[in-house]
C-alpha atoms as a PDB file:
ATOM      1  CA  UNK A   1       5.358  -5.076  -2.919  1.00  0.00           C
ATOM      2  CA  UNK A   2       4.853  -3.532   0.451  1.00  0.00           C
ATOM      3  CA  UNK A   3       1.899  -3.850   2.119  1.00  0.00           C
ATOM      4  CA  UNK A   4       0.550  -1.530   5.310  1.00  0.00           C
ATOM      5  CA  UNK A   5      -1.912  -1.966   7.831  1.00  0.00           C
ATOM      6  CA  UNK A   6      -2.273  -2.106  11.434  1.00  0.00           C
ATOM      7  CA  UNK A   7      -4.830  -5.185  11.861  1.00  0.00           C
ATOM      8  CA  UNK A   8      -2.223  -8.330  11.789  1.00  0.00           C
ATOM      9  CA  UNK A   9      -5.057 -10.592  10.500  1.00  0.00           C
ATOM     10  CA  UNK A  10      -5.478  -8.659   7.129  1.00  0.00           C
ATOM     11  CA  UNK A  11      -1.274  -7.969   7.151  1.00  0.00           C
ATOM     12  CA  UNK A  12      -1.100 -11.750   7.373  1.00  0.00           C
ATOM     13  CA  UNK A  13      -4.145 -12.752   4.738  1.00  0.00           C
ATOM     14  CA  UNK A  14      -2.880 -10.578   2.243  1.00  0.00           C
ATOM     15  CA  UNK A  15       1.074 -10.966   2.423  1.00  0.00           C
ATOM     16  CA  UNK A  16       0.227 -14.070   2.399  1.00  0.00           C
ATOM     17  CA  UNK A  17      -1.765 -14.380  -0.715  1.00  0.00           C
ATOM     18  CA  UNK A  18       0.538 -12.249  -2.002  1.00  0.00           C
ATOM     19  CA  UNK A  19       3.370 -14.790  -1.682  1.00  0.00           C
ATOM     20  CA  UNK A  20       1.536 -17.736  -2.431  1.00  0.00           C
ATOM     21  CA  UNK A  21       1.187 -16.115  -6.008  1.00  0.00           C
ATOM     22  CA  UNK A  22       4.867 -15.597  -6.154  1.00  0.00           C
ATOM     23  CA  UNK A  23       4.812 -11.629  -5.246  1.00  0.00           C
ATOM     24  CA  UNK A  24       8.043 -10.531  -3.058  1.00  0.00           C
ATOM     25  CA  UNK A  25       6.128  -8.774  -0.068  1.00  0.00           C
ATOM     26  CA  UNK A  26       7.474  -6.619   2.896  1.00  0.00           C
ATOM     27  CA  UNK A  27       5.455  -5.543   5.645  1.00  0.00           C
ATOM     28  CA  UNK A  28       4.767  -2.703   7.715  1.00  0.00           C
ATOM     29  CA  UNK A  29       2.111  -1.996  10.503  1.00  0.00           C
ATOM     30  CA  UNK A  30       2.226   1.829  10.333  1.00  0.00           C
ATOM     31  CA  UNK A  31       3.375   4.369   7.913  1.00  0.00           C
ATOM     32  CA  UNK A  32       6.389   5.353   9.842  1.00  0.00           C
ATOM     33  CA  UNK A  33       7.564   1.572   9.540  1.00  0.00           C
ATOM     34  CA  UNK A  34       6.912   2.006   5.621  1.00  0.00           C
ATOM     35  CA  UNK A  35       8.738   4.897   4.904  1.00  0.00           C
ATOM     36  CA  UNK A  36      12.199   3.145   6.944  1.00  0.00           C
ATOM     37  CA  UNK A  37      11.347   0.442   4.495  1.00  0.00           C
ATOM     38  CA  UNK A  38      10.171   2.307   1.142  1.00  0.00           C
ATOM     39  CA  UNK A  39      13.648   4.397   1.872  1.00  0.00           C
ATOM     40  CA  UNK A  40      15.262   0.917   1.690  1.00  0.00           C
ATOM     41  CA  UNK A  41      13.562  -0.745  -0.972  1.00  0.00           C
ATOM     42  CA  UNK A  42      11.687   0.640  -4.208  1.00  0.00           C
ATOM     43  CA  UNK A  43       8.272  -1.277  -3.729  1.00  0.00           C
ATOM     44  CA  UNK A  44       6.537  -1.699  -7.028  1.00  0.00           C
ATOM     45  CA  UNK A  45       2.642  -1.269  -5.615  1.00  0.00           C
ATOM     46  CA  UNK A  46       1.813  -0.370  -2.108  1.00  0.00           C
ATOM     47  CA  UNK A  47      -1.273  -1.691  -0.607  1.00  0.00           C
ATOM     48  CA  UNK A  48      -1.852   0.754   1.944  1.00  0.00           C
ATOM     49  CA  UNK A  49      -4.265   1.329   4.977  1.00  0.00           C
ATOM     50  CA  UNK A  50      -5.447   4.807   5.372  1.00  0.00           C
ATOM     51  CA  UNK A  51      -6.041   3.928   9.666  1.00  0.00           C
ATOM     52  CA  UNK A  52      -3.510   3.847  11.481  1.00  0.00           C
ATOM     53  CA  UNK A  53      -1.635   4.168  14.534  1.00  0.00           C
ATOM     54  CA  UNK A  54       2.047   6.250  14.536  1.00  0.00           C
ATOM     55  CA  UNK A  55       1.490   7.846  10.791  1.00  0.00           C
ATOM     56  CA  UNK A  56      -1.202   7.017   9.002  1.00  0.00           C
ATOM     57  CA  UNK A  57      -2.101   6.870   5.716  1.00  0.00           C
ATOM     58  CA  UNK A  58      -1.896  10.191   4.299  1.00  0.00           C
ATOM     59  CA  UNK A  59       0.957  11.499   6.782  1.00  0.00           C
ATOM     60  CA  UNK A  60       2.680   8.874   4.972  1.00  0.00           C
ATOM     61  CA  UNK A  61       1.603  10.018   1.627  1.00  0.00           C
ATOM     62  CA  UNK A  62       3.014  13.334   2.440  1.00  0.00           C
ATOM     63  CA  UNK A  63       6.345  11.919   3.316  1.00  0.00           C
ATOM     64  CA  UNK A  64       6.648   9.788   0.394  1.00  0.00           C
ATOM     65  CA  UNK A  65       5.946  13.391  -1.881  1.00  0.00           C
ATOM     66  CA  UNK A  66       8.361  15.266   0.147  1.00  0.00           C
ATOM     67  CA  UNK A  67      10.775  12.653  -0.685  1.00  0.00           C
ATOM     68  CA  UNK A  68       9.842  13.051  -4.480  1.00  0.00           C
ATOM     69  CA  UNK A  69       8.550   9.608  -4.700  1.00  0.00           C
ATOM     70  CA  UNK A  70       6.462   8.444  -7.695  1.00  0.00           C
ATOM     71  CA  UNK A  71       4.809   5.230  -5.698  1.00  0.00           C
ATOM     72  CA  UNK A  72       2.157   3.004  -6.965  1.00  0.00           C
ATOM     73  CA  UNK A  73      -0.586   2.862  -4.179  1.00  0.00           C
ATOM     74  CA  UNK A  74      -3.920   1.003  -3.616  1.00  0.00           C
ATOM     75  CA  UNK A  75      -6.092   2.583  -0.764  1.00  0.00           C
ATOM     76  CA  UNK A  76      -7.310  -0.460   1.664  1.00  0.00           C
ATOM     77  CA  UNK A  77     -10.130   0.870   3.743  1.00  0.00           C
ATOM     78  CA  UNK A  78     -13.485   0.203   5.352  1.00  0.00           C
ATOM     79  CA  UNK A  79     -14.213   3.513   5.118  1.00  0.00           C
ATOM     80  CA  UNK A  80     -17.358   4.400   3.468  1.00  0.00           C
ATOM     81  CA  UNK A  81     -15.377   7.714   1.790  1.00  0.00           C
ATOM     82  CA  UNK A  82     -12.624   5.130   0.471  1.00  0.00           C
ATOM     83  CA  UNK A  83     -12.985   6.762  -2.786  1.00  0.00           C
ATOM     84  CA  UNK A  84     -12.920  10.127  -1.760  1.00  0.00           C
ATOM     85  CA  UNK A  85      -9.679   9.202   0.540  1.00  0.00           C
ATOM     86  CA  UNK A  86      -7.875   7.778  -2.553  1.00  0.00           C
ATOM     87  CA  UNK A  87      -8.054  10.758  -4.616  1.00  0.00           C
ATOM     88  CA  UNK A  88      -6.694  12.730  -2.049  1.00  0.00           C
ATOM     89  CA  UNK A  89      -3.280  10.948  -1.864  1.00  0.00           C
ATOM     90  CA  UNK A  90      -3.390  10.229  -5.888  1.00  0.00           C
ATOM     91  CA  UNK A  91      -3.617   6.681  -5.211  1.00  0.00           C
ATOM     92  CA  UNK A  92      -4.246   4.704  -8.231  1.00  0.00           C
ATOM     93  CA  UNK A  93      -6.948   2.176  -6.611  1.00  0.00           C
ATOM     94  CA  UNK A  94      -8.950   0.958  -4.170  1.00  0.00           C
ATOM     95  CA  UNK A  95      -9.907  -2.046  -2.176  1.00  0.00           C
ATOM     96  CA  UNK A  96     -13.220  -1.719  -0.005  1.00  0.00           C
ATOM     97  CA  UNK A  97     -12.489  -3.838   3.183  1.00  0.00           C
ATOM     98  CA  UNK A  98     -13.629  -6.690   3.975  1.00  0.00           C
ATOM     99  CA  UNK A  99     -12.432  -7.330   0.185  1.00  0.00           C
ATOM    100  CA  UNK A 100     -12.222 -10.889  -1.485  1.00  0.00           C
ATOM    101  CA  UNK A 101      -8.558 -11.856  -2.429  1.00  0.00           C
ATOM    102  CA  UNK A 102      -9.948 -12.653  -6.176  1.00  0.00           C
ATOM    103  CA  UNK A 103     -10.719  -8.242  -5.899  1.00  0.00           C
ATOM    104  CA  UNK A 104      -7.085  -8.080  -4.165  1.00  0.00           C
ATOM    105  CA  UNK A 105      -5.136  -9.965  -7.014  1.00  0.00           C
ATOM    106  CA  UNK A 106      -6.471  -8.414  -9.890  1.00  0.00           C
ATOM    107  CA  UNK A 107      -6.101  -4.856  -8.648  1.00  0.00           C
ATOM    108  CA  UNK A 108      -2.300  -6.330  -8.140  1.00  0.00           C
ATOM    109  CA  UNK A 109      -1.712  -7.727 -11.493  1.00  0.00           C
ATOM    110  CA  UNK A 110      -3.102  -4.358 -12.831  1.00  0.00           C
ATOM    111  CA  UNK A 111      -1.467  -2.236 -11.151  1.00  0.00           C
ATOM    112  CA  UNK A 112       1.922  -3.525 -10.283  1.00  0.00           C
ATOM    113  CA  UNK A 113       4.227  -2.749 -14.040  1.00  0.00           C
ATOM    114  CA  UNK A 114       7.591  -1.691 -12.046  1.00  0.00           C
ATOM    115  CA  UNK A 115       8.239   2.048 -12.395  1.00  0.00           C
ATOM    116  CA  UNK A 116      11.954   3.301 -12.425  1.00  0.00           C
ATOM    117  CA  UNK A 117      13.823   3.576  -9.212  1.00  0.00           C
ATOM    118  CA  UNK A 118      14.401   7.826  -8.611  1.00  0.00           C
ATOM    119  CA  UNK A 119      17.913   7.861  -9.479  1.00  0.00           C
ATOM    120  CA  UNK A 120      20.036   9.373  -6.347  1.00  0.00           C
END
């Protein structure tokens, strides 16, 4: 699972909870960091930040498409357009920050089935 976002208190509270419920987790603070590691690893859910410095959200989004990727993405946003924002990038759900970690796990055990690694 690869998680994204620039504010190292949420990066830390939700990898993190993450772990503690036995999820592998990587990290990233930007989207270029996530695509080095996405290109490295076949996440099975991203929990991504829309904000950010570097790349953000949807310049990431682009890249992953360009690359022909098929990810599994949660928007994380305070945004009041979250919704909006995650049909834009196709991302499959959404997390309102601040968001409780009971909201954060079950979009996570929802969402996360493994899909196939692109074959290369």
């Amino acid at each position: 699972m690869l998680v994204v976002d620039d504010d190292p208190t949420i990066l830390a509270t939700v990898s993190e909870a993450l772990d503690f419920e036995g999820f592998p987790v990587i990290t990233a603070t930007n989207g270029a960091e996530a695509l080095e590691l996405v290109d490295r690893n076949w996440p099975s859910l991203v929990l991504l930040d829309m904000r950010m410095p570097v790349l953000d959200g949807w310049g990431f989004m682009r890249a992953v498409r360009e690359r022909g990727l098929n990810l599994t993405v949660v928007v994380m946003t305070a945004a009041a357009d979250a919704r909006r924002w995650a049909r834009e990038i196709d991302a499959q759900g959404v997390l309102a920050k601040p968001f409780e970690l009971d909201d954060l796990l079950g979009a996570v055990m929802r969402l996360r089935a493994p899909r196939p690694c692109p074959e290369n």
